[in-house]
Protein backbone atom coordinates (compact mmCIF):
# COMPACT_ATOMS: atom_id res chain seq x y z
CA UNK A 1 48.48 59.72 65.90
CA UNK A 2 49.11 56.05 66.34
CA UNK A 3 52.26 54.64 68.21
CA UNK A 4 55.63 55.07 65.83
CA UNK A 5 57.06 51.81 64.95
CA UNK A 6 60.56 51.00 66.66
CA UNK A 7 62.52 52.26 64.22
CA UNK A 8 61.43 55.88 65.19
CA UNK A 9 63.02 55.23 69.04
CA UNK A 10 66.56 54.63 68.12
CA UNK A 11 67.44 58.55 67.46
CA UNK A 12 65.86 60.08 70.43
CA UNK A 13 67.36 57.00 72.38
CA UNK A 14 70.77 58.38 71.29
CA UNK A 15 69.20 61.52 72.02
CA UNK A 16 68.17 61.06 75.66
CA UNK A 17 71.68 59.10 76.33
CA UNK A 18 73.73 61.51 74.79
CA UNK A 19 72.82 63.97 78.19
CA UNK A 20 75.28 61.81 79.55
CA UNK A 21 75.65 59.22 82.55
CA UNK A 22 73.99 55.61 82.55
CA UNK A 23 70.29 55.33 82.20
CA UNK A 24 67.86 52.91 83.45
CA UNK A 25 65.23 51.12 80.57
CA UNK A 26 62.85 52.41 82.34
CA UNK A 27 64.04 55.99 82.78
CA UNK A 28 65.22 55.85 78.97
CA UNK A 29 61.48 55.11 77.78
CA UNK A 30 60.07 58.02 79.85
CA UNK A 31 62.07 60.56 78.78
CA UNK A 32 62.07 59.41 74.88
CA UNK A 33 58.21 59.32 75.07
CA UNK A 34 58.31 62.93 76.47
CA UNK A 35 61.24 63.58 73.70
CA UNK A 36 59.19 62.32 70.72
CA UNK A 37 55.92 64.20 72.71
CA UNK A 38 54.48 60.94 72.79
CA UNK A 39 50.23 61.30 73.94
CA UNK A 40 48.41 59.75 76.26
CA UNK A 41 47.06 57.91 73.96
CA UNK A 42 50.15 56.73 72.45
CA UNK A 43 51.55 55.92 75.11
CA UNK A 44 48.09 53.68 76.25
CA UNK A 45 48.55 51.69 72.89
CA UNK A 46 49.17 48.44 73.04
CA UNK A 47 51.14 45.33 70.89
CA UNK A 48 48.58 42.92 69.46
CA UNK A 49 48.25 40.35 71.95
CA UNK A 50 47.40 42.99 74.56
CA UNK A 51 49.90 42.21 76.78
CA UNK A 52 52.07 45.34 76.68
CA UNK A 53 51.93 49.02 75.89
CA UNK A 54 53.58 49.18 72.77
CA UNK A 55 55.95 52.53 73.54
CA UNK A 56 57.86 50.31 75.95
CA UNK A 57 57.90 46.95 73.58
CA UNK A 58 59.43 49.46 71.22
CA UNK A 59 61.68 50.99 72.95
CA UNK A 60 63.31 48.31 74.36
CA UNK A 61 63.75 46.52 70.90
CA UNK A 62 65.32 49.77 69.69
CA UNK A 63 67.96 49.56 72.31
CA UNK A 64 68.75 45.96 72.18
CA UNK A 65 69.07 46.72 68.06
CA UNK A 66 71.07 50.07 68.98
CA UNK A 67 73.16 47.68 71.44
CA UNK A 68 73.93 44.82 68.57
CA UNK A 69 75.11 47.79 66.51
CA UNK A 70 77.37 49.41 68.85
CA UNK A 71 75.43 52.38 69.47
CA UNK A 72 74.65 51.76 73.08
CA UNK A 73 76.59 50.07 75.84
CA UNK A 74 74.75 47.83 77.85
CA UNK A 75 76.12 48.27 81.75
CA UNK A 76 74.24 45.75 83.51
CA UNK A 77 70.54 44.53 84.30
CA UNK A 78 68.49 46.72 82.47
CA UNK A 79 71.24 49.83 81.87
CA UNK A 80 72.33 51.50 79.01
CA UNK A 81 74.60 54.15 78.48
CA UNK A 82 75.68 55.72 74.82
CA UNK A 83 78.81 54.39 73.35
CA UNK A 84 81.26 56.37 71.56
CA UNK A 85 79.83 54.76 68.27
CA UNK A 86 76.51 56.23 69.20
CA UNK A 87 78.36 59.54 69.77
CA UNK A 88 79.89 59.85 66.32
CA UNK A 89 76.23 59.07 64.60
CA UNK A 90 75.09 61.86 66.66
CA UNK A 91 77.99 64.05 65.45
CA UNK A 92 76.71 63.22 62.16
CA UNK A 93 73.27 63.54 62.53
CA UNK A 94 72.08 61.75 60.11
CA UNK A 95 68.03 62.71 59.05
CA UNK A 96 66.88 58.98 61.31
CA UNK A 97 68.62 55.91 62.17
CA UNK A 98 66.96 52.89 61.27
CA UNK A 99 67.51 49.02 59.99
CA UNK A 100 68.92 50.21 56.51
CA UNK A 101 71.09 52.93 58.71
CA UNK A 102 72.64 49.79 60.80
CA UNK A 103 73.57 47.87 58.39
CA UNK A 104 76.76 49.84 58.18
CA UNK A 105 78.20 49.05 61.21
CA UNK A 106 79.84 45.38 61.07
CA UNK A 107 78.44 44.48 64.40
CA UNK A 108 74.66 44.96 63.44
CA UNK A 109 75.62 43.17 59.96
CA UNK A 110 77.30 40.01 61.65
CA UNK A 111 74.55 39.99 64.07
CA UNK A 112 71.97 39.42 61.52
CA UNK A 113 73.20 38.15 58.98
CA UNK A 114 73.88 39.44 55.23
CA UNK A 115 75.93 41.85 53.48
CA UNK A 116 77.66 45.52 54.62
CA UNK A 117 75.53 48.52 53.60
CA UNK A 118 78.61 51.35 53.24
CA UNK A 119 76.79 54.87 54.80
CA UNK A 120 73.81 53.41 55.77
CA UNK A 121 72.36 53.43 51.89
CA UNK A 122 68.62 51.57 51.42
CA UNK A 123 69.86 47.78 50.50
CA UNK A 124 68.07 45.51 47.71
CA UNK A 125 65.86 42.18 49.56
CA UNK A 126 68.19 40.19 50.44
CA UNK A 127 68.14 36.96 53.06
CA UNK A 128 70.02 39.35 55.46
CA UNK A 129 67.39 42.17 54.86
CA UNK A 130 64.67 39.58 56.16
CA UNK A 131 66.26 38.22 59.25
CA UNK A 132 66.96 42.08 60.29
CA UNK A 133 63.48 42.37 60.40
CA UNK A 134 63.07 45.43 58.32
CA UNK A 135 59.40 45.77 58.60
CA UNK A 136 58.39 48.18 61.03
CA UNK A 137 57.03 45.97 63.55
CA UNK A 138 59.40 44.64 65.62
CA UNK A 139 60.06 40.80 65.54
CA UNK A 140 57.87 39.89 68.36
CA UNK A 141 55.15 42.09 66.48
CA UNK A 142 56.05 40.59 63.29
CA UNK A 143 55.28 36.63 64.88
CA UNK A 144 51.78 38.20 66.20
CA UNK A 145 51.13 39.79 63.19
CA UNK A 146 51.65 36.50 60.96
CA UNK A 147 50.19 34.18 63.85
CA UNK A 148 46.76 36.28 63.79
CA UNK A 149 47.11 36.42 59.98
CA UNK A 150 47.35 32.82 59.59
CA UNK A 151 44.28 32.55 62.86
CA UNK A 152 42.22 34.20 61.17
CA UNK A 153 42.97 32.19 57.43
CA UNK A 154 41.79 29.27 59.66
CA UNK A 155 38.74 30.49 61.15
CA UNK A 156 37.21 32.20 57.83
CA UNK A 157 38.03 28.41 56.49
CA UNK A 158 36.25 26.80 59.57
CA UNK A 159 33.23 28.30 58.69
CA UNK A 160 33.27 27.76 54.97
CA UNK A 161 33.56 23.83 56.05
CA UNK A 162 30.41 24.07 57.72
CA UNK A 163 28.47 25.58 55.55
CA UNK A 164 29.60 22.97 53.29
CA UNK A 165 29.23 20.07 55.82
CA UNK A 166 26.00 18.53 56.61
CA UNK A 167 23.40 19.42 59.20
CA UNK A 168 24.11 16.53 61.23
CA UNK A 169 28.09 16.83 61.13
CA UNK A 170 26.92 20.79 62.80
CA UNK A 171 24.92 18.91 65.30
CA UNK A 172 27.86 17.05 66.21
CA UNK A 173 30.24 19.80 65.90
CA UNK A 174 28.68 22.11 68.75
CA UNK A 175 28.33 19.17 70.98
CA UNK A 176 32.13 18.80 70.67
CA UNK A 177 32.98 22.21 71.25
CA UNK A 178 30.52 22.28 74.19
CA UNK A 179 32.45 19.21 75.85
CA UNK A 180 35.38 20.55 74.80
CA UNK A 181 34.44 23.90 76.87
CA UNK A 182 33.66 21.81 79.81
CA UNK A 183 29.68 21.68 79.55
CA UNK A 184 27.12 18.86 78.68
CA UNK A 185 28.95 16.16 81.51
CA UNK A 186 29.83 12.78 79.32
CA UNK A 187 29.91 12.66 75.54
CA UNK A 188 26.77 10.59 75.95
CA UNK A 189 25.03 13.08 77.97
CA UNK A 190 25.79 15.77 75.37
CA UNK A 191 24.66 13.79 72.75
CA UNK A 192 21.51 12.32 73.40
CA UNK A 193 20.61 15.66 75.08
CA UNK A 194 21.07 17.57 71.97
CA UNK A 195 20.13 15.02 69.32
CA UNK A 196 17.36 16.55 68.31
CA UNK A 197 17.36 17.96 64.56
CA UNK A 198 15.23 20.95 63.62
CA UNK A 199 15.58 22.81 60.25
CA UNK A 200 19.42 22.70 59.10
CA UNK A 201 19.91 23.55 63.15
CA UNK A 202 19.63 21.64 66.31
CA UNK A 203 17.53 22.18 69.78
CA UNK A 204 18.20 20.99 72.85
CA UNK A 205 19.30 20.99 76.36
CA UNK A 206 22.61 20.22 77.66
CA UNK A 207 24.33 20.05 81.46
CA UNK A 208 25.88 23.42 82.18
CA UNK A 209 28.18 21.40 84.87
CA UNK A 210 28.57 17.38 84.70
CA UNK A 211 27.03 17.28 87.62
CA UNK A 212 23.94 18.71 86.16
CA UNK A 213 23.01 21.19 89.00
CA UNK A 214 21.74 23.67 85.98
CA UNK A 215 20.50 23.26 82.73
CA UNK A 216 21.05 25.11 79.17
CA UNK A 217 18.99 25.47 76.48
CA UNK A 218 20.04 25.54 72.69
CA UNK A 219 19.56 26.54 69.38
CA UNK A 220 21.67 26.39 66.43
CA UNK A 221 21.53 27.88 63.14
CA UNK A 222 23.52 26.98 59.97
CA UNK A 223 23.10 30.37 57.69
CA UNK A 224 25.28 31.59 55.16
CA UNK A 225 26.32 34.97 56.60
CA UNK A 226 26.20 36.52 52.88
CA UNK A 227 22.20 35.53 52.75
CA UNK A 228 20.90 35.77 56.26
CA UNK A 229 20.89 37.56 59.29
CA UNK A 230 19.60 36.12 62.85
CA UNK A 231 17.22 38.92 63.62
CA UNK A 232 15.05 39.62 66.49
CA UNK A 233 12.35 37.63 65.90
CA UNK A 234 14.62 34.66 65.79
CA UNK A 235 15.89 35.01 69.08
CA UNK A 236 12.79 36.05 70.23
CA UNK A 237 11.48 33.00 69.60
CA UNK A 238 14.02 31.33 71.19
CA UNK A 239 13.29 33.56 74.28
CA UNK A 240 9.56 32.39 74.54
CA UNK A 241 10.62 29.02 74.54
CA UNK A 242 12.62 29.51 77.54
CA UNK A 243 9.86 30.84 79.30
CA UNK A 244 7.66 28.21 78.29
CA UNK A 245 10.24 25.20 80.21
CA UNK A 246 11.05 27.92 83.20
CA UNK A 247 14.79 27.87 82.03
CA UNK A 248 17.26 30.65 83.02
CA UNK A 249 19.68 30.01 80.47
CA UNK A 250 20.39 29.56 76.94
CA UNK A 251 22.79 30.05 74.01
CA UNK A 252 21.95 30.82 70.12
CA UNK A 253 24.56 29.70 67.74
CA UNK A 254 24.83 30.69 64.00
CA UNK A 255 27.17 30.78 61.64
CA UNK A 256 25.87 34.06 60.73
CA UNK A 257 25.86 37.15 62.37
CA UNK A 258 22.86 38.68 64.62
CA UNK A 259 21.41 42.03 63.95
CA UNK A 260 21.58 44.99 66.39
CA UNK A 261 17.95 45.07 67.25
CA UNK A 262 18.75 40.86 68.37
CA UNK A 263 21.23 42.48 70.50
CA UNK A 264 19.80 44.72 71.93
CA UNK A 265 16.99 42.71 72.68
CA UNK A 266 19.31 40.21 74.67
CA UNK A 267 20.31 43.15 76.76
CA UNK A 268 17.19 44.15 77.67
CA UNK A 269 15.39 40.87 78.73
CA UNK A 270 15.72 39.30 82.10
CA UNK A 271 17.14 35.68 80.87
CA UNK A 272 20.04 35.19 80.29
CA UNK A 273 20.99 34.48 76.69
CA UNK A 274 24.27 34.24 74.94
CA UNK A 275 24.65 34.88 70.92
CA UNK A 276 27.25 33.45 69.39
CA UNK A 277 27.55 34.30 65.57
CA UNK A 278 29.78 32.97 63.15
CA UNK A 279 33.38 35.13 64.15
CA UNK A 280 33.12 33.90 67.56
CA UNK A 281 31.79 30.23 66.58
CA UNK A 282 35.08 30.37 64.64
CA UNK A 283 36.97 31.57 67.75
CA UNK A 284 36.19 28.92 70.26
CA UNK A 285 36.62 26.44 67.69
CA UNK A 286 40.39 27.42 67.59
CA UNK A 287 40.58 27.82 70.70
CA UNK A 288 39.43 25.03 72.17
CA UNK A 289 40.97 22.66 69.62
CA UNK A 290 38.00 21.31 67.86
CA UNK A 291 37.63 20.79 64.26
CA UNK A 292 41.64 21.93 64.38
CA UNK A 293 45.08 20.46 64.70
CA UNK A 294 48.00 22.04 65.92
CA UNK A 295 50.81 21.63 62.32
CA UNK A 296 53.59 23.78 64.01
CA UNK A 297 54.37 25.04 67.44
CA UNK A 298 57.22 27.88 68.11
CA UNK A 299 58.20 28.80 71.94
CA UNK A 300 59.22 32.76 71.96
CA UNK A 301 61.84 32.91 74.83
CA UNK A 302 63.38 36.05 76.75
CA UNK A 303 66.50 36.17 79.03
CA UNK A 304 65.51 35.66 82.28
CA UNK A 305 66.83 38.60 84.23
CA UNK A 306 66.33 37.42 87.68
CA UNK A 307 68.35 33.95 86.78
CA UNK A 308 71.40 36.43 86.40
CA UNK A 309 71.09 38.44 89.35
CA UNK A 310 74.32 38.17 91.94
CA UNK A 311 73.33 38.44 95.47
């Protein structure tokens, strides 16, 4: 069983509150995971950047929505205690309390925006509907959700440009991304070091630091991922030619994927070769900003609790 989405936390938040006295966030979220008999697994899950479990993401949007709806009280940094609102829903017990259940308290309604729902009844789409956020991710879910939707949109594209582009403009695009990633010294270095064109790929060597105390040996391979595999031979290959310069190092690009036994094989060997296949390719293109330009930037902001803290 995966997480429940935030939704499911606003009834056993009334729940756990309704025992009466004030609760800490922290004290709330324990007690509704044991309430809702939350695993460990649950409970390890986490949001989609990684940077939280997602019980307590969850449950803390719940109570800020609970909150906006008059529900909750909110006492002071990081307290909550039920409000006689939240008593009366209790009272009523309805089957789960949810966006469409909210929308029938003014507060919640004003809050975001759009029109009363009388008893809590399932409202059409409206602009209002939206802007509460009725998926079940909770807004900060819902930006990560789009933002990797719309990452990953751009990365399946940067890879259909290259296939498309020419060898050369490849040639030219790792030796960006490599500078880019801090390797190969000056953009002169990079380029005469790797200027050398094999068959719809490059080879060459490039600085790993610009001072050049190391080398790093390359090989690049334009294939279209639906024809053609880089498979152990390949890299192989590549391997032996290490040997044959004494180098230590070396990366194997593609805009394909490897197989398992080129894997493994890397695993096994005592150099020390990185594969890169097309997904990643794609992935330090974004990330480093190459072949990519930034068309809209949003900052997500939170209160800053300790700002309001009165020593």
């Amino acid at each position: 069983m995966a997480c429940p989405d935030f939704q499911r936390f606003m009834l056993p938040i009334l729940d756990v509150l309704a025992k009466g006295g004030e609760r800490k966030i922290s004290e709330i979220r324990d007690l509704v995971a044991a309430h809702m008999k939350l695993s460990e697994a649950d409970r390890a899950e986490r949001v989609a950047s990684g940077r939280k479990f997602a019980y307590v993401d969850r449950c803390n949007w719940a109570c800020s929505y609970l909150r906006q709806a008059g529900l909750v009280d909110w006492v002071r940094r990081g307290t909550y205690r039920l409000a006689p609102a939240g008593a009366k829903v209790l009272q009523a017990r309805p089957a789960q309390v949810d966006l469409a259940y909210l929308r029938q308290f003014p507060a919640f309604v004003e809050w975001i925006g759009g029109e009363r729902v009388p008893g809590g009844e399932e409202p059409g789409e409206t602009a209002g509907e939206v802007a509460s956020g009725a998926s079940s991710a909770t807004p900060e879910e819902q930006i990560e959700i789009g933002y990797t939707a719309l990452r990953r949109s751009v990365e399946a594209e940067l890879i259909a440009k290259i296939l498309g582009a020419s060898p050369a403009f490849f040639e030219n695009l790792v030796v960006e991304l490599l500078l880019a990633m801090g390797y190969g010294g000056s953009r002169s270095d990079a380029g005469e070091a790797i200027g050398r064109s094999g068959d719809d790929g490059l080879d060459g060597i490039i600085k790993e630091d610009k001072l050049g105390l190391d080398a790093i040996y390359l090989q690049a391979k334009r294939y279209d991922p639906a024809k053609h595999k880089v498979s152990r031979p390949d890299v192989q290959a590549f391997a032996g030619s290490l040997e044959g310069h004494r180098a230590r190092k070396g990366v194997f690009i593609t805009t394909s994927t490897f197989t398992s036994e080129a894997n493994e094989y890397v695993a096994r060997i005592e150099k020390k070769i990185v594969l890169i296949d097309g997904p990643r390719l794609a992935r330090l293109l974004f990330d480093h900003g190459v072949g990519v330009r930034t068309k809209q930037a949003y900052e997500v902001k939170e209160v800053d609790e300790e700002f309001f803290l009165d020593d």
